[in-house]
PDB file of N, CA and C in Angstrom:
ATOM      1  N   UNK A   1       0.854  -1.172   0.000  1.00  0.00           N
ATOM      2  CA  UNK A   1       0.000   0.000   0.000  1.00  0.00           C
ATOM      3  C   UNK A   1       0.896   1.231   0.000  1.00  0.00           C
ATOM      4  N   UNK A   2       0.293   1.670  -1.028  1.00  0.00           N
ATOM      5  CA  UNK A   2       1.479   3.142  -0.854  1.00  0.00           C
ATOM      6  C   UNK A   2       1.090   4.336  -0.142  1.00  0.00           C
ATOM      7  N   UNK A   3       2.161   5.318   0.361  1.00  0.00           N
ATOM      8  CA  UNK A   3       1.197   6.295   1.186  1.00  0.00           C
ATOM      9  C   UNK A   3       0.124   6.950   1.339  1.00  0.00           C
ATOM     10  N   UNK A   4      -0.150   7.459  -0.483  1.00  0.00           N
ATOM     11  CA  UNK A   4      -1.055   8.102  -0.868  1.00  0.00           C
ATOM     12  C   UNK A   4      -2.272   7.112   0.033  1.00  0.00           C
ATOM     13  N   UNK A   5      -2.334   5.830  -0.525  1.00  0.00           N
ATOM     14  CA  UNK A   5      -3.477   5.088  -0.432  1.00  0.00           C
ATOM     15  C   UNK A   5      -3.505   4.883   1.114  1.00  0.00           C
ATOM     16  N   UNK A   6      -2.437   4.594   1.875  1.00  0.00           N
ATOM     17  CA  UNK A   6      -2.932   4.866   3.974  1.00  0.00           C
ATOM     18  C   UNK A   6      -3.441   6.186   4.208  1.00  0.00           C
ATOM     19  N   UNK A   7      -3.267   7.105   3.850  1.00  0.00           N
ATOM     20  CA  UNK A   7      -3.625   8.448   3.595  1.00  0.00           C
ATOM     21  C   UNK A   7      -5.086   8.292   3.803  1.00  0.00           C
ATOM     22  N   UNK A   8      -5.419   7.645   2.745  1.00  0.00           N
ATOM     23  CA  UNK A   8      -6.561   8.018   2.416  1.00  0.00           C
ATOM     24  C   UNK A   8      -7.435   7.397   3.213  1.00  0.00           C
ATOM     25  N   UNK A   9      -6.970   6.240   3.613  1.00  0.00           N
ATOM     26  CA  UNK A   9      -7.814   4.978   4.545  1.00  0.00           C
ATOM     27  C   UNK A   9      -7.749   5.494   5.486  1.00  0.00           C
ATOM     28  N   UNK A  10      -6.552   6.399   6.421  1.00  0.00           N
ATOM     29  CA  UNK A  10      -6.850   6.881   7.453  1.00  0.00           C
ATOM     30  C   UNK A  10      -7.722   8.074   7.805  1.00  0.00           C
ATOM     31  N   UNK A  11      -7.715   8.807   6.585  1.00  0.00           N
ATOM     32  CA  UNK A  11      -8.852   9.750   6.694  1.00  0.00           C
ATOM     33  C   UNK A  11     -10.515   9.460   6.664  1.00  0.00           C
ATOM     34  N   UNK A  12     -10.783   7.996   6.208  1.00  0.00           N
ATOM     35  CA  UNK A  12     -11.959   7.881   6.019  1.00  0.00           C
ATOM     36  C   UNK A  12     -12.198   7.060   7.118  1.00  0.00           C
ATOM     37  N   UNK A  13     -11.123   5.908   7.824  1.00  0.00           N
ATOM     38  CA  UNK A  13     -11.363   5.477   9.184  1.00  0.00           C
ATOM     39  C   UNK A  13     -11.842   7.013  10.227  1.00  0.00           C
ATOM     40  N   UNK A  14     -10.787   7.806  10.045  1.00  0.00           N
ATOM     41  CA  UNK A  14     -11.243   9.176  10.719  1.00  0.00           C
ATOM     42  C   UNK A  14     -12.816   9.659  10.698  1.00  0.00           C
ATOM     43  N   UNK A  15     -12.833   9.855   9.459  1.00  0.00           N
ATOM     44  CA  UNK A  15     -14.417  10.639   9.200  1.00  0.00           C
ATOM     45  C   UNK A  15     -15.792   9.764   9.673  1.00  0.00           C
ATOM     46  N   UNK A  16     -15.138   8.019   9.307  1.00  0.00           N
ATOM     47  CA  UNK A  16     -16.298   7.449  10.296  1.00  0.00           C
ATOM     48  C   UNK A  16     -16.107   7.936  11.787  1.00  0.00           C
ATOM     49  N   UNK A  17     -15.272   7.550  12.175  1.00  0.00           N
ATOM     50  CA  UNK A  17     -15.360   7.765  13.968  1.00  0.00           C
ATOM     51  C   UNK A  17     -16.024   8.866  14.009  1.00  0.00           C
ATOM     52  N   UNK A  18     -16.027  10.130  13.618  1.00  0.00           N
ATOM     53  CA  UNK A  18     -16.703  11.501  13.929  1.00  0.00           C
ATOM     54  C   UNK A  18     -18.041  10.746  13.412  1.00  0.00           C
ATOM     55  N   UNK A  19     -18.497  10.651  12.280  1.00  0.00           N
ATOM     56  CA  UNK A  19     -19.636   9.899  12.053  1.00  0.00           C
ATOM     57  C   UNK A  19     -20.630   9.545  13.111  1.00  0.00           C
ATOM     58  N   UNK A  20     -19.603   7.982  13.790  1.00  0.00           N
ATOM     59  CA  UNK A  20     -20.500   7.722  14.529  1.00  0.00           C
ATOM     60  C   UNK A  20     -20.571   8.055  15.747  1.00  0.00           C
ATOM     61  N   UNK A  21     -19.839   9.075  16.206  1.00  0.00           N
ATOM     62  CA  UNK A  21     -19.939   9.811  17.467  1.00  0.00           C
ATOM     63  C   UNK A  21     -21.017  11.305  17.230  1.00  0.00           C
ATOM     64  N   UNK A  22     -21.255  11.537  15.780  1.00  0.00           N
ATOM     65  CA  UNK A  22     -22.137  12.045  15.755  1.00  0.00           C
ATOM     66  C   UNK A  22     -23.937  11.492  15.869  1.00  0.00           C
ATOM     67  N   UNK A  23     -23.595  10.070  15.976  1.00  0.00           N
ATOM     68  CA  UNK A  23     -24.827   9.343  15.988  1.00  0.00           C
ATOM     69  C   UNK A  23     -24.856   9.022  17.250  1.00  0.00           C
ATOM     70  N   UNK A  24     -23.648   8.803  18.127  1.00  0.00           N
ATOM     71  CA  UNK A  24     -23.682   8.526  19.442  1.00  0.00           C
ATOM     72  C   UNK A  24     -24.446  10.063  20.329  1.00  0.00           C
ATOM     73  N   UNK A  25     -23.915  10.955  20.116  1.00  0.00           N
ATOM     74  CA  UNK A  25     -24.669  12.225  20.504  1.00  0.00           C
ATOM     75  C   UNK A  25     -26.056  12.298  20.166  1.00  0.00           C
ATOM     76  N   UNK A  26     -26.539  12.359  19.160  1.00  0.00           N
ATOM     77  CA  UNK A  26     -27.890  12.653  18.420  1.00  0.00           C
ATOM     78  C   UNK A  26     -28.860  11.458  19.795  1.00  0.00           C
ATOM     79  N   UNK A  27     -28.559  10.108  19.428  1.00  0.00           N
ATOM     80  CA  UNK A  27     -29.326   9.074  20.086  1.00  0.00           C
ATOM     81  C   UNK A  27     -29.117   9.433  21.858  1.00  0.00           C
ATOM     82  N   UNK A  28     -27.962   9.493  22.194  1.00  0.00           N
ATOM     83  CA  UNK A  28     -27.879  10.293  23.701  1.00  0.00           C
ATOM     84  C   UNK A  28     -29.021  11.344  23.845  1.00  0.00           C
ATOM     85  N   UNK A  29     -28.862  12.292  23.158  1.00  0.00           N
ATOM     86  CA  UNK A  29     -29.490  13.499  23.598  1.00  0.00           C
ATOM     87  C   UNK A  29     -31.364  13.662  23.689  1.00  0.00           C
ATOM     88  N   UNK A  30     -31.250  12.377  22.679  1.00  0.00           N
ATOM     89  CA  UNK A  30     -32.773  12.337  22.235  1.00  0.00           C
ATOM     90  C   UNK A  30     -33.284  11.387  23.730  1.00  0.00           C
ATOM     91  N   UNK A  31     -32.198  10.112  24.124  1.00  0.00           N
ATOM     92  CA  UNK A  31     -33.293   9.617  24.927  1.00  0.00           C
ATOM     93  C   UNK A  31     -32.906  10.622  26.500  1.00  0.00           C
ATOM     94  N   UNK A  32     -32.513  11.712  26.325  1.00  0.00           N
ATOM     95  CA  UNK A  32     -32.506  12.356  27.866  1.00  0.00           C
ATOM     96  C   UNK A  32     -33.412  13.248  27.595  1.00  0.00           C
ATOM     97  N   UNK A  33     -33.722  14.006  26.662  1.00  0.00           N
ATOM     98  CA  UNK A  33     -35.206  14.492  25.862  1.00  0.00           C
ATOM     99  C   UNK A  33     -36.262  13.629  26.814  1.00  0.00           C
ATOM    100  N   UNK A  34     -36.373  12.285  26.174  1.00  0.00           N
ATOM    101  CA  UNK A  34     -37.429  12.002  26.762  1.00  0.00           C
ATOM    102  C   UNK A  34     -37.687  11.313  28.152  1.00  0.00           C
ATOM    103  N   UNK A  35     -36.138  10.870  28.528  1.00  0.00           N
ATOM    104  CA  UNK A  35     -36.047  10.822  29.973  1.00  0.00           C
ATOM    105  C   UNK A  35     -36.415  12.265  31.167  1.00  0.00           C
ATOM    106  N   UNK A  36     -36.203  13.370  30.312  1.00  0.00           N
ATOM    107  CA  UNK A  36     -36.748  14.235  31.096  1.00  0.00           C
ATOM    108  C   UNK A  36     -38.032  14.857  30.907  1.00  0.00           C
ATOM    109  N   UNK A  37     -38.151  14.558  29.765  1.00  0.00           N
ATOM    110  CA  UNK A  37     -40.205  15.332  29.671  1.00  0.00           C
ATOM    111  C   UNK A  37     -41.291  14.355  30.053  1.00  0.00           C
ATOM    112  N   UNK A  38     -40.799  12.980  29.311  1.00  0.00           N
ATOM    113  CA  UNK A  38     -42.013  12.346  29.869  1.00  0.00           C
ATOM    114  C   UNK A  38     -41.747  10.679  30.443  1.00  0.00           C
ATOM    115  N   UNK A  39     -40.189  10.957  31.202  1.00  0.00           N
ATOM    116  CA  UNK A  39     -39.879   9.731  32.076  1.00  0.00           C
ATOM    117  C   UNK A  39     -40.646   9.217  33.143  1.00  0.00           C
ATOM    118  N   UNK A  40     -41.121  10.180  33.412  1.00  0.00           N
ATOM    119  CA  UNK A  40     -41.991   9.997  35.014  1.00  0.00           C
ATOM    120  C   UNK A  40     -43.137   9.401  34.735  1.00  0.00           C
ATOM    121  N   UNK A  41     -43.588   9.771  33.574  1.00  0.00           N
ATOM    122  CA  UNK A  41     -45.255   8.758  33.221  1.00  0.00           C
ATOM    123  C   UNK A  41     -45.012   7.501  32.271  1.00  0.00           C
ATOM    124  N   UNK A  42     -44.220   6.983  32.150  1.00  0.00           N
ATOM    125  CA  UNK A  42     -43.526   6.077  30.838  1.00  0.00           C
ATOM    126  C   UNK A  42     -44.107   4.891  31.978  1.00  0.00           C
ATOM    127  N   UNK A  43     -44.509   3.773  31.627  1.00  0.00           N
ATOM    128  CA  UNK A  43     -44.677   2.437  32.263  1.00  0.00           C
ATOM    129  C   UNK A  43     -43.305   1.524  32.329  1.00  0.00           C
ATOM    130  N   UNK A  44     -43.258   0.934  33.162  1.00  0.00           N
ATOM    131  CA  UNK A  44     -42.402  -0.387  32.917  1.00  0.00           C
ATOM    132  C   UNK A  44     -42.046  -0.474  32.133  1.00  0.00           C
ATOM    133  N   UNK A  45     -42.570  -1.385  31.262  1.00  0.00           N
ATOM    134  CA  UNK A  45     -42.578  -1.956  29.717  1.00  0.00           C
ATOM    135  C   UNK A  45     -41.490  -0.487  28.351  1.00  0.00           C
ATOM    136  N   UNK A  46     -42.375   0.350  28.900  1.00  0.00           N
ATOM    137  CA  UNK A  46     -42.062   1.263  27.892  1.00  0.00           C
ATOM    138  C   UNK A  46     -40.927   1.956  28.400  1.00  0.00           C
ATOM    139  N   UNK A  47     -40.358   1.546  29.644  1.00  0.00           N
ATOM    140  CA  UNK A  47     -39.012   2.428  29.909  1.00  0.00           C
ATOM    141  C   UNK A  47     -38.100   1.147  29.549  1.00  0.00           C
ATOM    142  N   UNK A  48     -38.114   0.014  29.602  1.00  0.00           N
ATOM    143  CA  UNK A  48     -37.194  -0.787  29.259  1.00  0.00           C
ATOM    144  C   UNK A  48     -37.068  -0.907  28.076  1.00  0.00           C
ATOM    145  N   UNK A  49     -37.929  -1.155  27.358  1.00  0.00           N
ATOM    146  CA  UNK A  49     -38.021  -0.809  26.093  1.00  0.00           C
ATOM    147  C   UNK A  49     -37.147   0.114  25.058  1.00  0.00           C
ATOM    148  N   UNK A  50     -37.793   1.592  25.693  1.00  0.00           N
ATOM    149  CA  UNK A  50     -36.866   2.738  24.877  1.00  0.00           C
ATOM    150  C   UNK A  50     -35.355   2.338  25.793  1.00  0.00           C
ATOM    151  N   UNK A  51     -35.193   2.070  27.017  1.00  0.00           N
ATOM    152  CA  UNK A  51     -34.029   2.274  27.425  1.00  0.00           C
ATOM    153  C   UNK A  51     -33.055   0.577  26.776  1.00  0.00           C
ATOM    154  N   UNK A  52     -33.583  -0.250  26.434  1.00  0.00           N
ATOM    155  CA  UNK A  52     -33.014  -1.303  25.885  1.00  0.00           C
ATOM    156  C   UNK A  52     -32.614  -0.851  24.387  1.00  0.00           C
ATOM    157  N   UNK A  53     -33.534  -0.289  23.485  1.00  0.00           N
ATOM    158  CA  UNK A  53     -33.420  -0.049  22.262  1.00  0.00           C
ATOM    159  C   UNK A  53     -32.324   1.233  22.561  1.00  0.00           C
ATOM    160  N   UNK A  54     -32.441   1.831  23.254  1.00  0.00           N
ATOM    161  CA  UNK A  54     -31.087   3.190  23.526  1.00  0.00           C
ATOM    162  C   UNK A  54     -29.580   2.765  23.506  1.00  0.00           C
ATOM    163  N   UNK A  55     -29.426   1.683  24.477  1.00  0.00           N
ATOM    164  CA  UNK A  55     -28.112   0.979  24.731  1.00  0.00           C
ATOM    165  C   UNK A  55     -27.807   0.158  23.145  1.00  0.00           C
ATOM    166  N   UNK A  56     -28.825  -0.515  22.588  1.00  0.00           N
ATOM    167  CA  UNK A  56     -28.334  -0.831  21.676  1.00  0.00           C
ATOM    168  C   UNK A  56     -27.382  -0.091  20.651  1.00  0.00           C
ATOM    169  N   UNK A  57     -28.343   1.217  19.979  1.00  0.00           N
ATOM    170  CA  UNK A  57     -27.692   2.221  19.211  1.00  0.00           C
ATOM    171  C   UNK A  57     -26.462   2.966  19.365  1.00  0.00           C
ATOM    172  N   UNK A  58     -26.792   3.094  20.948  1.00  0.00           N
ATOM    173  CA  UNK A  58     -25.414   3.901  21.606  1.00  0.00           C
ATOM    174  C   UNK A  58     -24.471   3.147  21.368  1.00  0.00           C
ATOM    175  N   UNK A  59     -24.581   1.806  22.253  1.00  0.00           N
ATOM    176  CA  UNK A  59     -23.414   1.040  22.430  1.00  0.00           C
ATOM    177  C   UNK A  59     -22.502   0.874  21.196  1.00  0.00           C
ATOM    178  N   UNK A  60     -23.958   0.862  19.708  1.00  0.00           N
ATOM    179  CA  UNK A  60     -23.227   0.363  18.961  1.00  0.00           C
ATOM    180  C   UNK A  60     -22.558   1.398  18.114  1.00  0.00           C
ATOM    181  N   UNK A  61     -23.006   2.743  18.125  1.00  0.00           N
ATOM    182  CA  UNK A  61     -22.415   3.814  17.387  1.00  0.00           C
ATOM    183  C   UNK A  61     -21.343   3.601  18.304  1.00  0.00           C
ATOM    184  N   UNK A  62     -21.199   3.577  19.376  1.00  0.00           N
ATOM    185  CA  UNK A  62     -20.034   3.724  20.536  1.00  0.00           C
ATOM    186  C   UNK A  62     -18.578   2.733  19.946  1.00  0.00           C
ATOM    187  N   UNK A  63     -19.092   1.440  19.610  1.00  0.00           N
ATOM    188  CA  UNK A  63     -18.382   0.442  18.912  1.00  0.00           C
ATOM    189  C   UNK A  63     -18.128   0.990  17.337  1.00  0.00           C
ATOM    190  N   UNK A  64     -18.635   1.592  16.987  1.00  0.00           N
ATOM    191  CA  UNK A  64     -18.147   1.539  15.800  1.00  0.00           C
ATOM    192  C   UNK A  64     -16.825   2.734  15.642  1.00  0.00           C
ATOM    193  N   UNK A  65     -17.479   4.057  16.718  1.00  0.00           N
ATOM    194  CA  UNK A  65     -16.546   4.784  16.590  1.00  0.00           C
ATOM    195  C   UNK A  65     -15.047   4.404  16.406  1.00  0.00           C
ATOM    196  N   UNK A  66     -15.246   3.187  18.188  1.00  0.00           N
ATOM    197  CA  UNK A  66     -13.597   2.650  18.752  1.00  0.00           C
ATOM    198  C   UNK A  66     -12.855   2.124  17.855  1.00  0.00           C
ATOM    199  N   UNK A  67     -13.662   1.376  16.952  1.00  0.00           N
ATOM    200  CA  UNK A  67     -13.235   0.414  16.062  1.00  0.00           C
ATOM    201  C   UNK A  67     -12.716   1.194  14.450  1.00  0.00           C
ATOM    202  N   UNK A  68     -13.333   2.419  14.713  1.00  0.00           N
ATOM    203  CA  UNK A  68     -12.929   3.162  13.615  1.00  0.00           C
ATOM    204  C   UNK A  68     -11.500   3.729  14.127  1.00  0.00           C
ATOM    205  N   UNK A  69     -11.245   4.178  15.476  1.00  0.00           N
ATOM    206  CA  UNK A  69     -10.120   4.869  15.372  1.00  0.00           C
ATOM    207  C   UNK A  69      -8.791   3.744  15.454  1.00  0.00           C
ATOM    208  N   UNK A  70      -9.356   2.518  16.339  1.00  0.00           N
ATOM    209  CA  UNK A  70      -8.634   1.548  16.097  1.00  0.00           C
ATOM    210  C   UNK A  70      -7.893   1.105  14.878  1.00  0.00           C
ATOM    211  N   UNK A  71      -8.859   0.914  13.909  1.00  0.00           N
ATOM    212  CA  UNK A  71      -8.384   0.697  12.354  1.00  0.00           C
ATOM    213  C   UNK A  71      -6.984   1.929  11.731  1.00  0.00           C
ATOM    214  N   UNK A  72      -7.837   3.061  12.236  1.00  0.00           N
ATOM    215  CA  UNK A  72      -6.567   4.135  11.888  1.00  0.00           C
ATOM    216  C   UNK A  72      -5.681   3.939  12.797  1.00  0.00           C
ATOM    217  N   UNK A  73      -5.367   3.513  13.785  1.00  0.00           N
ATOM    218  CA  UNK A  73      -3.893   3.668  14.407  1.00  0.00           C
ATOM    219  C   UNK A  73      -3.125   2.494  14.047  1.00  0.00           C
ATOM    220  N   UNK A  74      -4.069   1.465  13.519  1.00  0.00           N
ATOM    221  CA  UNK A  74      -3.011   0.192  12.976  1.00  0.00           C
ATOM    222  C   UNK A  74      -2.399   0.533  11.515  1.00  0.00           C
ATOM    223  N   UNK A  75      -3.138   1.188  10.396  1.00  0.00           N
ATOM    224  CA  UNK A  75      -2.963   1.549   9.367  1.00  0.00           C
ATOM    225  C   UNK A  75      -1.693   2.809   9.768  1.00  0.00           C
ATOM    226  N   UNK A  76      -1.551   3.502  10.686  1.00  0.00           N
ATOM    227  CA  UNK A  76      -0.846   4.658  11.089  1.00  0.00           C
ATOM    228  C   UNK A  76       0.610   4.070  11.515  1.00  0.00           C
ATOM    229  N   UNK A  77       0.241   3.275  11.792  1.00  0.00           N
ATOM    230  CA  UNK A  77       1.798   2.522  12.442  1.00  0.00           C
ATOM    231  C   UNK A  77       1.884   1.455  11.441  1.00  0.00           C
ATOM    232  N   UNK A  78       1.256   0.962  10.331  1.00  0.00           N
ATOM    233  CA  UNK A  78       1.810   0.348   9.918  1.00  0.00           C
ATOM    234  C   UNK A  78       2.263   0.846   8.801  1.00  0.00           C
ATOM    235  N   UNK A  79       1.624   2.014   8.305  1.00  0.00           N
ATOM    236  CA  UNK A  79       2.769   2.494   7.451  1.00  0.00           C
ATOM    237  C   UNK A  79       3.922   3.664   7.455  1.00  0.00           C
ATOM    238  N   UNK A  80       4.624   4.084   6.466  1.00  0.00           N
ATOM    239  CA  UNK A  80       5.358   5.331   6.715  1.00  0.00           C
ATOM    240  C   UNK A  80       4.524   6.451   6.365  1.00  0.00           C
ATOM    241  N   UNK A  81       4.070   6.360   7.104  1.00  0.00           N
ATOM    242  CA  UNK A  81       2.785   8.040   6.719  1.00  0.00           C
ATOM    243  C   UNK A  81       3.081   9.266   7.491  1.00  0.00           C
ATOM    244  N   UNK A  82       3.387   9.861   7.044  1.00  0.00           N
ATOM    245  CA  UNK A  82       3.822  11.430   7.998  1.00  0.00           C
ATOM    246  C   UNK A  82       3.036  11.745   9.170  1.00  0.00           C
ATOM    247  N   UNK A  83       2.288  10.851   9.356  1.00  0.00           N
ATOM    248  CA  UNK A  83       1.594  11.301  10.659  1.00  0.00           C
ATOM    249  C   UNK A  83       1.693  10.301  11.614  1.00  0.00           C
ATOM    250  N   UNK A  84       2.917   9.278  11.512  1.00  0.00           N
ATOM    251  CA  UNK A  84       3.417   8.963  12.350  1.00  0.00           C
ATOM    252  C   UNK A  84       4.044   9.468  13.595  1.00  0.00           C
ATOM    253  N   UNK A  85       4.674  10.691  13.125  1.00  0.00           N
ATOM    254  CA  UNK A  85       5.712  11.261  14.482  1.00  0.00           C
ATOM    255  C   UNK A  85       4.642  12.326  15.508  1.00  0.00           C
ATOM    256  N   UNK A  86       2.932  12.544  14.662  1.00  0.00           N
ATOM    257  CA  UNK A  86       2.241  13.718  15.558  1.00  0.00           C
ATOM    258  C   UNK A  86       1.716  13.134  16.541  1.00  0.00           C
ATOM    259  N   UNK A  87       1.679  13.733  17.306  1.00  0.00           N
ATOM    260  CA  UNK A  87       0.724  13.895  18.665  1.00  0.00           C
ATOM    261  C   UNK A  87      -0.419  13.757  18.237  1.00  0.00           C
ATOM    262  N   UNK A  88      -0.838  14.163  17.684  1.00  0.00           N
ATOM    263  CA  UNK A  88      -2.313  14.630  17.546  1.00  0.00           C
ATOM    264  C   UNK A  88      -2.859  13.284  16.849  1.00  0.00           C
ATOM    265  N   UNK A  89      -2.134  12.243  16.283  1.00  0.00           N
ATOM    266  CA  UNK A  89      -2.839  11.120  15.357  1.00  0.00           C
ATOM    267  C   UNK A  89      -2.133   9.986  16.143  1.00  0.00           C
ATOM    268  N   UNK A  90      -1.494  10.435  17.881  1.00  0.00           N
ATOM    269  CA  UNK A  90      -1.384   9.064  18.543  1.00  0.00           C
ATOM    270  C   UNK A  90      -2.702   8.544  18.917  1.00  0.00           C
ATOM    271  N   UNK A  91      -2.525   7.403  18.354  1.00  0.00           N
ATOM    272  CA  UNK A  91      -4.600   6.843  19.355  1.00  0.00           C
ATOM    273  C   UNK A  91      -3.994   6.307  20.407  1.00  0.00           C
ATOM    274  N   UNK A  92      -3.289   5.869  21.050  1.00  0.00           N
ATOM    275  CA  UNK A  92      -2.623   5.153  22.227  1.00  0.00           C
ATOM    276  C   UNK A  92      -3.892   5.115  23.099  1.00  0.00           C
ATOM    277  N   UNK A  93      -4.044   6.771  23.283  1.00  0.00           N
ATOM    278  CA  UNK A  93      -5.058   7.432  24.679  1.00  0.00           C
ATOM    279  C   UNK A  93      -6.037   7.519  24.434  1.00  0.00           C
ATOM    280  N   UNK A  94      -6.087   8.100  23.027  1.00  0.00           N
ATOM    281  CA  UNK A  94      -7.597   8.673  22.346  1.00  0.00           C
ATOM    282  C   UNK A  94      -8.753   7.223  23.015  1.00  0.00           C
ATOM    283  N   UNK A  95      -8.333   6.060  22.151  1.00  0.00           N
ATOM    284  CA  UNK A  95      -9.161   4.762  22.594  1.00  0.00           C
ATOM    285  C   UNK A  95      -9.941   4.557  23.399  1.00  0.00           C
ATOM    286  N   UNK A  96      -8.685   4.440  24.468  1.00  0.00           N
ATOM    287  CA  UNK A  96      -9.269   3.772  26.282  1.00  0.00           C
ATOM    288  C   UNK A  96     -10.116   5.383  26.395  1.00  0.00           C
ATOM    289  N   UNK A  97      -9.597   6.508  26.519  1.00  0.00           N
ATOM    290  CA  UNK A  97     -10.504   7.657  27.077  1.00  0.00           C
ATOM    291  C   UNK A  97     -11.668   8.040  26.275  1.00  0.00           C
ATOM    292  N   UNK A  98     -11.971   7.174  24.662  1.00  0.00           N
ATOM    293  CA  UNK A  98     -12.956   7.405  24.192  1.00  0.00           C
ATOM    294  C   UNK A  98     -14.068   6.375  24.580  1.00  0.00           C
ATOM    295  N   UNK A  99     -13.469   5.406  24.715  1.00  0.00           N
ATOM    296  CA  UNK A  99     -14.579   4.338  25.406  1.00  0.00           C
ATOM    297  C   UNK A  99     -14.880   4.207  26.121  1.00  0.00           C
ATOM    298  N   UNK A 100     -14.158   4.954  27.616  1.00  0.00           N
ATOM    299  CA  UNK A 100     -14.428   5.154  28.891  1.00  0.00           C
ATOM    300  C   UNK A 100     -15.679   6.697  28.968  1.00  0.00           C
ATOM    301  N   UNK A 101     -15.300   7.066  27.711  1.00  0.00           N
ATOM    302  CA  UNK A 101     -16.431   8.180  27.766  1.00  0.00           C
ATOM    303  C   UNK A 101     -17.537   8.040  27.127  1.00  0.00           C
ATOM    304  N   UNK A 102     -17.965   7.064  26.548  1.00  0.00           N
ATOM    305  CA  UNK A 102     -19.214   6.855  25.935  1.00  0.00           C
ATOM    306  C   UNK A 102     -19.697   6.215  26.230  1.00  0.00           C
ATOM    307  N   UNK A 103     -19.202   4.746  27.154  1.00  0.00           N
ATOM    308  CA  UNK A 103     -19.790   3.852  28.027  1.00  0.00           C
ATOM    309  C   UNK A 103     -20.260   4.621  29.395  1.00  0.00           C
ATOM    310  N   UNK A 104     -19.087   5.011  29.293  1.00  0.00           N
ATOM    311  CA  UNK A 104     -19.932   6.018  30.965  1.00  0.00           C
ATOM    312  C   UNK A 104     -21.122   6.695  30.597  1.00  0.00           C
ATOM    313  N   UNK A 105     -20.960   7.469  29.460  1.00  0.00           N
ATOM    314  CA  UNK A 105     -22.546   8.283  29.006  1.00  0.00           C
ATOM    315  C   UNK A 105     -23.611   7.129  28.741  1.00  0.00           C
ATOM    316  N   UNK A 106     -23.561   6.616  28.470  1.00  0.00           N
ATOM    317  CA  UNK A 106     -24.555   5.750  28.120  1.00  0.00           C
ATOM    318  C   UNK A 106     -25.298   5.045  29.740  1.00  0.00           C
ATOM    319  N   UNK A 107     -24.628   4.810  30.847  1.00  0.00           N
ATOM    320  CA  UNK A 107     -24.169   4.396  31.814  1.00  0.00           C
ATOM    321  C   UNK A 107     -24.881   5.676  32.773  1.00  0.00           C
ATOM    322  N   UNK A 108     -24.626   6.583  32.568  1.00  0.00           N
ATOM    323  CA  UNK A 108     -24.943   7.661  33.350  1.00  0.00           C
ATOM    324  C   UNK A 108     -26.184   8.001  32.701  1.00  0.00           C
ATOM    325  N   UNK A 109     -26.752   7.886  31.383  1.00  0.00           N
ATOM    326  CA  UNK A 109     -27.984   8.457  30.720  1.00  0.00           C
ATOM    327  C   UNK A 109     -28.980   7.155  31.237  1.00  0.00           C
ATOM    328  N   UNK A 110     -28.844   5.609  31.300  1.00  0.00           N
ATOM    329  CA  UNK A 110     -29.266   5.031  32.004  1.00  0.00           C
ATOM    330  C   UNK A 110     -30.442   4.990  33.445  1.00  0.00           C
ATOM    331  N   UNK A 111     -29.150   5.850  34.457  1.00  0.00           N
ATOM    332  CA  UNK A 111     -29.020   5.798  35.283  1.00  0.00           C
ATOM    333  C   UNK A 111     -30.110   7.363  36.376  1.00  0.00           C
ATOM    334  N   UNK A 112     -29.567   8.444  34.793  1.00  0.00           N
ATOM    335  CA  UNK A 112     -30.517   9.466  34.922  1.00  0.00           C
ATOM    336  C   UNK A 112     -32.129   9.047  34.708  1.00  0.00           C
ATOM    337  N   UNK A 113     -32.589   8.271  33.782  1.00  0.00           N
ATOM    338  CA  UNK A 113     -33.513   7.488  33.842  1.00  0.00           C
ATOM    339  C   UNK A 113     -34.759   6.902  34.861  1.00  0.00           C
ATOM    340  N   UNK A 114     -33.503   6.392  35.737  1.00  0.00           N
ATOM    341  CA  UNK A 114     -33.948   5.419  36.422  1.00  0.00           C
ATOM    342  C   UNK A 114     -33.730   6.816  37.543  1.00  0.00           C
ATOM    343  N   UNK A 115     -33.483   7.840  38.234  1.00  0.00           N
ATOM    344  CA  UNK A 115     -33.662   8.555  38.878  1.00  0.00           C
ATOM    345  C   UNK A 115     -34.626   9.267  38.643  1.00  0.00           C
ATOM    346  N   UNK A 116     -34.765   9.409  37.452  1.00  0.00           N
ATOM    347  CA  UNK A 116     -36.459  10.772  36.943  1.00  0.00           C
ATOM    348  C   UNK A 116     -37.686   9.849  37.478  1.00  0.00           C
ATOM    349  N   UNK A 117     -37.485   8.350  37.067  1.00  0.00           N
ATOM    350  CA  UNK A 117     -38.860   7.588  37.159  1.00  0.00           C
ATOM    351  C   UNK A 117     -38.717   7.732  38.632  1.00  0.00           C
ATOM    352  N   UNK A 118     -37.541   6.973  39.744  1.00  0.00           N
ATOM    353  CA  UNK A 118     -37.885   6.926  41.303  1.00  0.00           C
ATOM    354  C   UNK A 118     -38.171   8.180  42.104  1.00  0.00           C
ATOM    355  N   UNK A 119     -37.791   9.513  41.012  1.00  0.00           N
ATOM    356  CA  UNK A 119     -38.403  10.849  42.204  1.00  0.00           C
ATOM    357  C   UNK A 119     -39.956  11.329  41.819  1.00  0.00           C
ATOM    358  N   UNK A 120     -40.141  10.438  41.007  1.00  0.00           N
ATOM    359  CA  UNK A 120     -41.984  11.081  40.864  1.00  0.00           C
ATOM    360  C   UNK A 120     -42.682  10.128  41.242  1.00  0.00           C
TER     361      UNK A 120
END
C-alpha cells in the first residue's frame, strides 16, 4: 500500500469515527429528551423498552466509533505516513478515554432514567 493510499484509509477510518460519534450524541441526547419530559409517566414496559433499544444504538455507534479509530492507528503505524511522528494522530489514549467516555454516558444516561422515574 502506498502512502497516498494509507492516507486516504486513514482519513476515512477518521471521518467514520466523527460519524458515529455524531450518531452517538444525536441518540444520547434524544433519549434524555425524553427521559426528562415524559420519564416519570412512561410504564415499565415502555421504559425498558426505549431504554433497551437506547443501549443498543449507543453502544453500537459507541463500537463503531472505537473500532474506527482503532483501524486508523493500525494503518498509522503500519505504514510510513507522515503522521506517524504527531501527537495529535497518537490513538494510544484517544481509545481507552474514548470508550471510557461513551460507556460512561450511556451508563450515566441510564441511570438518569432510572432517577427521573424513582423521584416522581
Amino acid at each position: 500500500m502506498t502512502n497516498a493510499q494509507a492516507m486516504e484509509l486513514i482519513g476515512i477510518f477518521s471521518s467514520n469515527a466523527i460519524d458515529c460519534f455524531a450518531i452517538y450524541i444525536t441518540v444520547t441526547f434524544g433519549y434524555l429528551l425524553a427521559a426528562y419530559t415524559v420519564g416519570s409517566s412512561l410504564t415499565k414496559y415502555q421504559v425498558y423498552l426505549i431504554s433497551a433499544l437506547y443501549s443498543v444504538a449507543a453502544l453500537g455507534s459507541a463500537g463503531s466509533c472505537i473500532g474506527s479509530l482503532h483501524a486508523a492507528r493500525v494503518l498509522i503505524e503500519a505504514s510510513n505516513s507522515p503522521l506517524k511522528g504527531l501527537a495529535m494522530w497518537d490513538f494510544r489514549y484517544h481509545i481507552s478515554s474514548t470508550s471510557i467516555l461513551l460507556v460512561g454516558g450511556v451508563i450515566g444516561c441510564l441511570y438518569f432514567m432510572y432517577e427521573r422515574r424513582k423521584s416522581s
